[in-house]
N, C-alpha and C. Protein backbone atom coordinates (compact mmCIF):
# COMPACT_ATOMS: atom_id res chain seq x y z
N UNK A 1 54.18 -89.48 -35.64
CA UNK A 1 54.46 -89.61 -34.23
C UNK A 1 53.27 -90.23 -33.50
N UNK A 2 52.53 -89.36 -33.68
CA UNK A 2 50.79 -90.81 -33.29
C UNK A 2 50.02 -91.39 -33.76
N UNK A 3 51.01 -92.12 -34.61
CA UNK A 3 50.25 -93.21 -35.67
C UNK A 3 50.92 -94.53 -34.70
N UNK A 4 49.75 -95.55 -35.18
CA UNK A 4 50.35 -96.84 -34.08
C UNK A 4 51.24 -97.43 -34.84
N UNK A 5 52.14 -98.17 -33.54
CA UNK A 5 52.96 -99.04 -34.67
C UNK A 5 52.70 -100.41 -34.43
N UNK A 6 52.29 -100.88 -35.54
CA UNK A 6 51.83 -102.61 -35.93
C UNK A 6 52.76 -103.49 -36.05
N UNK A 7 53.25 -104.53 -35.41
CA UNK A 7 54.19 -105.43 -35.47
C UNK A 7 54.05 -106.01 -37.41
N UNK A 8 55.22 -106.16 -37.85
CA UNK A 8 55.15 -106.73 -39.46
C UNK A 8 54.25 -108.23 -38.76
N UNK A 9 53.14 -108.65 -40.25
CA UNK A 9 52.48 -110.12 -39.86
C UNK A 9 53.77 -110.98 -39.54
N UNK A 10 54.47 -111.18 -39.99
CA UNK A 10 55.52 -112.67 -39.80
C UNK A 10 55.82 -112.74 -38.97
N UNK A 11 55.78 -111.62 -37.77
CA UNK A 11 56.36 -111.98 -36.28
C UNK A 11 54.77 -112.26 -35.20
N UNK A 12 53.92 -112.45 -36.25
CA UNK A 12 52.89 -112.17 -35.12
C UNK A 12 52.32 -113.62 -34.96
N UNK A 13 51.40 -114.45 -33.87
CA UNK A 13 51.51 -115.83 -33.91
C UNK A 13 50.36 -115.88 -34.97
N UNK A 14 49.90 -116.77 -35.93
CA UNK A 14 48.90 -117.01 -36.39
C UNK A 14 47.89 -117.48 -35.25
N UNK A 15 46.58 -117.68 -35.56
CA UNK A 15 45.33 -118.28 -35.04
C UNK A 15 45.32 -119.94 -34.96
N UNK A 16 46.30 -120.78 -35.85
CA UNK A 16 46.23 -122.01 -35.89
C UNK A 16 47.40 -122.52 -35.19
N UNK A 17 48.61 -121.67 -34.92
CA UNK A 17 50.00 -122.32 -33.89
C UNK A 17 49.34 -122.19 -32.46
N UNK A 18 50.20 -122.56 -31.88
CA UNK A 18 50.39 -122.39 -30.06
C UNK A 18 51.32 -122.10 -30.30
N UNK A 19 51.80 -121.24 -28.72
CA UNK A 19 53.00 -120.67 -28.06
C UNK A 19 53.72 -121.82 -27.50
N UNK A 20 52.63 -123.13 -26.79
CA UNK A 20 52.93 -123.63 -25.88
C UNK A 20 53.22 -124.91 -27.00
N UNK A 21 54.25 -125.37 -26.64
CA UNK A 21 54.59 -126.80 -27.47
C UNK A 21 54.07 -127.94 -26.78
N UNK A 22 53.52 -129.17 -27.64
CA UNK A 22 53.27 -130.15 -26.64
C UNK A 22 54.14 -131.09 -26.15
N UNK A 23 53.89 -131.85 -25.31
CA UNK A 23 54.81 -132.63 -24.26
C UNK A 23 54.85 -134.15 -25.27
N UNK A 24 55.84 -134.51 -24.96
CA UNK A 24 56.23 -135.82 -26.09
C UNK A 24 57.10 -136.88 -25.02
N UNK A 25 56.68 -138.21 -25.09
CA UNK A 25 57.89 -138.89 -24.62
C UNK A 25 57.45 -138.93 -23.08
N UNK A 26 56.38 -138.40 -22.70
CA UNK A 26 56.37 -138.96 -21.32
C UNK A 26 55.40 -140.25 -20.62
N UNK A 27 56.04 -140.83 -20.00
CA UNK A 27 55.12 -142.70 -19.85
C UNK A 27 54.83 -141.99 -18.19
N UNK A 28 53.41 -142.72 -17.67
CA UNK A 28 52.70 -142.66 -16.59
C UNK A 28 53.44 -144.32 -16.01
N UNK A 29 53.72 -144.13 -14.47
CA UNK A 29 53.93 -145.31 -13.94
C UNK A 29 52.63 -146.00 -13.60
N UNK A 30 52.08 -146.96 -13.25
CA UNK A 30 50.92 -147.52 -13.35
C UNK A 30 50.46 -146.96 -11.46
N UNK A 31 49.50 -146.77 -10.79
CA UNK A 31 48.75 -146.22 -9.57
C UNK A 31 49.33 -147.67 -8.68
N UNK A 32 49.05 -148.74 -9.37
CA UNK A 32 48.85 -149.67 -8.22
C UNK A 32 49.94 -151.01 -9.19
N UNK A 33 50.77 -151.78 -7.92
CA UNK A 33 51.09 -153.22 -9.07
C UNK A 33 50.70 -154.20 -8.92
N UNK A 34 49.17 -153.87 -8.94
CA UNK A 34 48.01 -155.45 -8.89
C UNK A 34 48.25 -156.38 -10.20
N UNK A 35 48.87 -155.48 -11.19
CA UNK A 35 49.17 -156.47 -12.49
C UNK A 35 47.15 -156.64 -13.25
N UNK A 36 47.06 -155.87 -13.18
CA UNK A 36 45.66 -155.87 -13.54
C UNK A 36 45.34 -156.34 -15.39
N UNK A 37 44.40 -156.69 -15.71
CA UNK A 37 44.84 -156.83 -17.28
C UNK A 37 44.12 -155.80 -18.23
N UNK A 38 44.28 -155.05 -18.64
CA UNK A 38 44.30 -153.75 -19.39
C UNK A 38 42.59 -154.70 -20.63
N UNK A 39 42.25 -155.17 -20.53
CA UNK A 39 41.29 -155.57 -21.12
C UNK A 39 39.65 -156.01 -20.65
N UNK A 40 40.21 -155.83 -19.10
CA UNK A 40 38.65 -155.77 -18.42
C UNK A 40 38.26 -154.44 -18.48
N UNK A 41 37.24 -154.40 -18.76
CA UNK A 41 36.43 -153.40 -18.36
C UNK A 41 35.67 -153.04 -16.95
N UNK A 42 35.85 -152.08 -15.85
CA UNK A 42 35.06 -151.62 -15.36
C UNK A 42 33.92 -152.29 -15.45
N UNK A 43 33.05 -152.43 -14.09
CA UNK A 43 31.34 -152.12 -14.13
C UNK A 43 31.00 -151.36 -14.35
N UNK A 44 29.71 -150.96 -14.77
CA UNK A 44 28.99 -149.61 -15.12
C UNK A 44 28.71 -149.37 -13.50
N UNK A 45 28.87 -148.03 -13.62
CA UNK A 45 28.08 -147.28 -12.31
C UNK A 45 26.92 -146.67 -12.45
N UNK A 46 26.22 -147.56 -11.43
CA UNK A 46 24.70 -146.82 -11.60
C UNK A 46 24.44 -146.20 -10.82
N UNK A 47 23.54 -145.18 -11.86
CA UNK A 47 23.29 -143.69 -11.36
C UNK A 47 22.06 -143.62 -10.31
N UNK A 48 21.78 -143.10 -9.22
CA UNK A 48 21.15 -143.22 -8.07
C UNK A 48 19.46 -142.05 -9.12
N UNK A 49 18.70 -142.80 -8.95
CA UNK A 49 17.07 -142.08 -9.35
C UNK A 49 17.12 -140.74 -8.91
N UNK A 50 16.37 -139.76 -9.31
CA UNK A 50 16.75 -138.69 -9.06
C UNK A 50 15.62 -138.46 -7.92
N UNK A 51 16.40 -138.01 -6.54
CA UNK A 51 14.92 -137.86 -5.90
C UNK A 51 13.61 -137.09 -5.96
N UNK A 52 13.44 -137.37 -5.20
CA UNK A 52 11.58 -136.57 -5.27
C UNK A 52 11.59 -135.23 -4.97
N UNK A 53 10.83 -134.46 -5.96
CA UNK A 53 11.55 -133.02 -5.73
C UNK A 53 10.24 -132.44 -5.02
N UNK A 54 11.29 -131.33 -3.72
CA UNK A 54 9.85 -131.18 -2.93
C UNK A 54 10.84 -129.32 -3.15
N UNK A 55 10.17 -128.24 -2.11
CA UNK A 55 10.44 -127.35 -2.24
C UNK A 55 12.00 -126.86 -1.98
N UNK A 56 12.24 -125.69 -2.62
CA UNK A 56 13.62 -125.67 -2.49
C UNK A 56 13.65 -125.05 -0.77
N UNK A 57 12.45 -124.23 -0.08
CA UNK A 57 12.74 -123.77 1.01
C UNK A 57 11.65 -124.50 2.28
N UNK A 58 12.00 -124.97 2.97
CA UNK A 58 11.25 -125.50 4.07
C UNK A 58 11.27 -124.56 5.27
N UNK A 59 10.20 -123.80 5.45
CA UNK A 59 9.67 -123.22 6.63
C UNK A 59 9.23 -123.69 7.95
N UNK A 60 10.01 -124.30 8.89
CA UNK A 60 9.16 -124.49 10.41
C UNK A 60 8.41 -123.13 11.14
N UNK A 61 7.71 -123.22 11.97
CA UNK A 61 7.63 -122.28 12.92
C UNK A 61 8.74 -121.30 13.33
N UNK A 62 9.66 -122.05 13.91
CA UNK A 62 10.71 -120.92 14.15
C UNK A 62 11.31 -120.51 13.41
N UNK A 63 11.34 -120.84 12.04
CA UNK A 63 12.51 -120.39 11.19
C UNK A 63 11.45 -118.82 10.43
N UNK A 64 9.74 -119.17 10.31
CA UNK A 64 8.91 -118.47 10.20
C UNK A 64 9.23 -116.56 10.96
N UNK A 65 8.88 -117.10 12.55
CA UNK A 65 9.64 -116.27 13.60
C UNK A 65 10.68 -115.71 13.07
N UNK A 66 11.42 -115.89 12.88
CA UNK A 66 13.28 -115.81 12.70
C UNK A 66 12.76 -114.93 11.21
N UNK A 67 12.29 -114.99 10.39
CA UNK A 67 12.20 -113.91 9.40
C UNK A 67 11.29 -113.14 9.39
N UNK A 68 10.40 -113.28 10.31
CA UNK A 68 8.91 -112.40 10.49
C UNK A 68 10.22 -111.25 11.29
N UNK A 69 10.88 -111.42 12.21
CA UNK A 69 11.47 -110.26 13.30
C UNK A 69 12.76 -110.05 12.38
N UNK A 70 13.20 -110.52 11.50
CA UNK A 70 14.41 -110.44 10.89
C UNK A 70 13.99 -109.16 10.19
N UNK A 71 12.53 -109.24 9.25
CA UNK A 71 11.55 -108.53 8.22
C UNK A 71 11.62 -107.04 9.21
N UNK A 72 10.92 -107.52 10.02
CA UNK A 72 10.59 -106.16 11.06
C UNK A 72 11.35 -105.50 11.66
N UNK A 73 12.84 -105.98 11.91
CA UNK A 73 14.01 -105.16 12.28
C UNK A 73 14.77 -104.57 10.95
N UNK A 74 14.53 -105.36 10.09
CA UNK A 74 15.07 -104.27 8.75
C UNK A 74 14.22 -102.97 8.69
N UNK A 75 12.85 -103.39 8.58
CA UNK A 75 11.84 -102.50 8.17
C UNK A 75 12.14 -101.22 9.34
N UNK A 76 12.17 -101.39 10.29
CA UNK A 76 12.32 -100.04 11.48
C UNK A 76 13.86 -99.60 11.32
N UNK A 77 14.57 -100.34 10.84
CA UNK A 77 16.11 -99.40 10.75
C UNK A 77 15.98 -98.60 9.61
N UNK A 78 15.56 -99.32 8.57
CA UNK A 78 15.43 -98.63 7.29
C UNK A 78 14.50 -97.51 7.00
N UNK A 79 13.76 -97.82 7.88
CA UNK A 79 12.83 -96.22 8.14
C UNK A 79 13.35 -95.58 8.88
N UNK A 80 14.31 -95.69 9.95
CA UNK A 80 14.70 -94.73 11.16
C UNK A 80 15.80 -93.95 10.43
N UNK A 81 16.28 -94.87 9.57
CA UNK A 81 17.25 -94.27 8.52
C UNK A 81 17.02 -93.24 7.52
N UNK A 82 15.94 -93.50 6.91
CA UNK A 82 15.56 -92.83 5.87
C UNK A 82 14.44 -91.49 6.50
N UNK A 83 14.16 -91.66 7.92
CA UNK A 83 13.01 -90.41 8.34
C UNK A 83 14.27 -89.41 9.13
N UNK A 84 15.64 -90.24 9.49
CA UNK A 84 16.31 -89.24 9.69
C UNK A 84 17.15 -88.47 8.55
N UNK A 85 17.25 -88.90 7.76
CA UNK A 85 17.99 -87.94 6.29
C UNK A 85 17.00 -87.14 6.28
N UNK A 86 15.84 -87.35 6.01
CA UNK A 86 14.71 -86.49 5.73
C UNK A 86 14.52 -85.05 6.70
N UNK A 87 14.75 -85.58 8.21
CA UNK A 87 14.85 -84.69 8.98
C UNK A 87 16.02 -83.89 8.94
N UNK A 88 17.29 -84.24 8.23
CA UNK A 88 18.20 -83.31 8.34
C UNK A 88 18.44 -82.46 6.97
N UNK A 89 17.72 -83.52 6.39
CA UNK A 89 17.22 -81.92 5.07
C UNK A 89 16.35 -81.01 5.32
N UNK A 90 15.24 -81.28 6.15
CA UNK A 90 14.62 -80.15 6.66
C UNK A 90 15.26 -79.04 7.51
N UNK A 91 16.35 -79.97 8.53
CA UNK A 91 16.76 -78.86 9.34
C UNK A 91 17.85 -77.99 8.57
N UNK A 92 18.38 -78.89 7.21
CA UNK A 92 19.31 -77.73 6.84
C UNK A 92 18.69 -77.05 5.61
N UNK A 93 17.65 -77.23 5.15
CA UNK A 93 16.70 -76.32 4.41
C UNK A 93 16.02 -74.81 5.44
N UNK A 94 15.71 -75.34 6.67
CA UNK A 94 15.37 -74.20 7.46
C UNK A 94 16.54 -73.26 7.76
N UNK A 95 17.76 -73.48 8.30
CA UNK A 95 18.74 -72.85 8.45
C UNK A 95 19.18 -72.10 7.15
N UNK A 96 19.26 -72.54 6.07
CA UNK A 96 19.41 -71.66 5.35
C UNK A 96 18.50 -70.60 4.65
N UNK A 97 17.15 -71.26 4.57
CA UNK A 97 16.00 -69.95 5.17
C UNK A 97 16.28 -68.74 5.99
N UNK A 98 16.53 -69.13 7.22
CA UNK A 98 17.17 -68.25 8.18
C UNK A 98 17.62 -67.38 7.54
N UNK A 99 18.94 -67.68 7.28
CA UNK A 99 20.31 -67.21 7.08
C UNK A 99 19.85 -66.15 5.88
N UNK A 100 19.26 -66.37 4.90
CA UNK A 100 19.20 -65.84 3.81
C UNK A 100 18.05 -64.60 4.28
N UNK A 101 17.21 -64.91 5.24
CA UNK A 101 16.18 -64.06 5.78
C UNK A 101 16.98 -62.80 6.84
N UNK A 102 17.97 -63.35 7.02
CA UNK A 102 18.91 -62.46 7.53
C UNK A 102 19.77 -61.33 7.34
N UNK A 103 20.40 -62.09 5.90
CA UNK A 103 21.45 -61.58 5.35
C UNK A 103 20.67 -60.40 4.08
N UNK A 104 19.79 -60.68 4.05
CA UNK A 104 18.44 -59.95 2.68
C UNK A 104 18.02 -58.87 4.08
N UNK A 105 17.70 -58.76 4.86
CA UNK A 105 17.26 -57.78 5.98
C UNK A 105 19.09 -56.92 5.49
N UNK A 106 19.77 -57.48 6.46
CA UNK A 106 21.46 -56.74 6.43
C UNK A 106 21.45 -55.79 5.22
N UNK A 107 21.20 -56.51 4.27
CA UNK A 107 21.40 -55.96 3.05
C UNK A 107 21.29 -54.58 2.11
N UNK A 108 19.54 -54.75 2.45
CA UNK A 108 18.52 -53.91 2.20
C UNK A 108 18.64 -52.85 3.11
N UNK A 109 18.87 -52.89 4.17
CA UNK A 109 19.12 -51.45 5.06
C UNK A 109 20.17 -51.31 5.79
N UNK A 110 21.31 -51.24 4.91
CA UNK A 110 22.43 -51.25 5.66
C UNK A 110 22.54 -49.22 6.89
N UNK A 111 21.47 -48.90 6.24
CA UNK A 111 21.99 -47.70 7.06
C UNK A 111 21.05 -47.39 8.44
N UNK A 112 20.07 -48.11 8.25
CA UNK A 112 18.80 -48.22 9.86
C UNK A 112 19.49 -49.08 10.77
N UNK A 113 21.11 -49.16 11.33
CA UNK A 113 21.42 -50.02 11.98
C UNK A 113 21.71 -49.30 13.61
């Protein structure tokens, strides 16, 4: 019952067929009827020099600006972010201080009430 079941090989495709049969019998109409003669060749196309390689990033002044305050507004969110988690693990580390300083008093003298 949970053993797999394997298709017999003869139904399975080999590695050297296709599924997909190829196309036979079909003629292209020609793009244009300039009557062109199938024996010229094309010009070669020449390939443009490769230009002069300068840096991939160009810095002006303002673009300088623009990531100096970009830098410095990450940097203050990401700390305002991360000093407030911090602060609310403290405040819920103290509260349960409390609580436990509470409930350990309750405990211990339930009859001095």
């Amino acid at each position: 019952m949970f053993t797999p079941k394997i298709p017999p090989p003869d139904t399975a495709p080999t590695p050297g067929t296709s599924l997909v049969q190829p196309l036979t019998g079909i003629t292209h109409t020609p793009a244009c009827t300039c009557h062109h003669s199938p024996s010229v060749a094309p010009a070669p196309v020449r390939v443009p020099a490769a230009p002069v390689s300068r840096s991939a990033v160009q810095l002006t002044p303002g673009s300088l600006l623009v990531a100096a305050a970009g830098g410095t507004a990450m940097v203050l969110i990401i700390g305002t972010v991360l000093v407030s988690m911090l602060l609310a693990t403290a405040i819920t580390a103290a509260s349960v201080a409390i609580c436990a300083v509470v409930l350990r008093s309750l405990l211990n003298r339930p009859n001095n009430r």
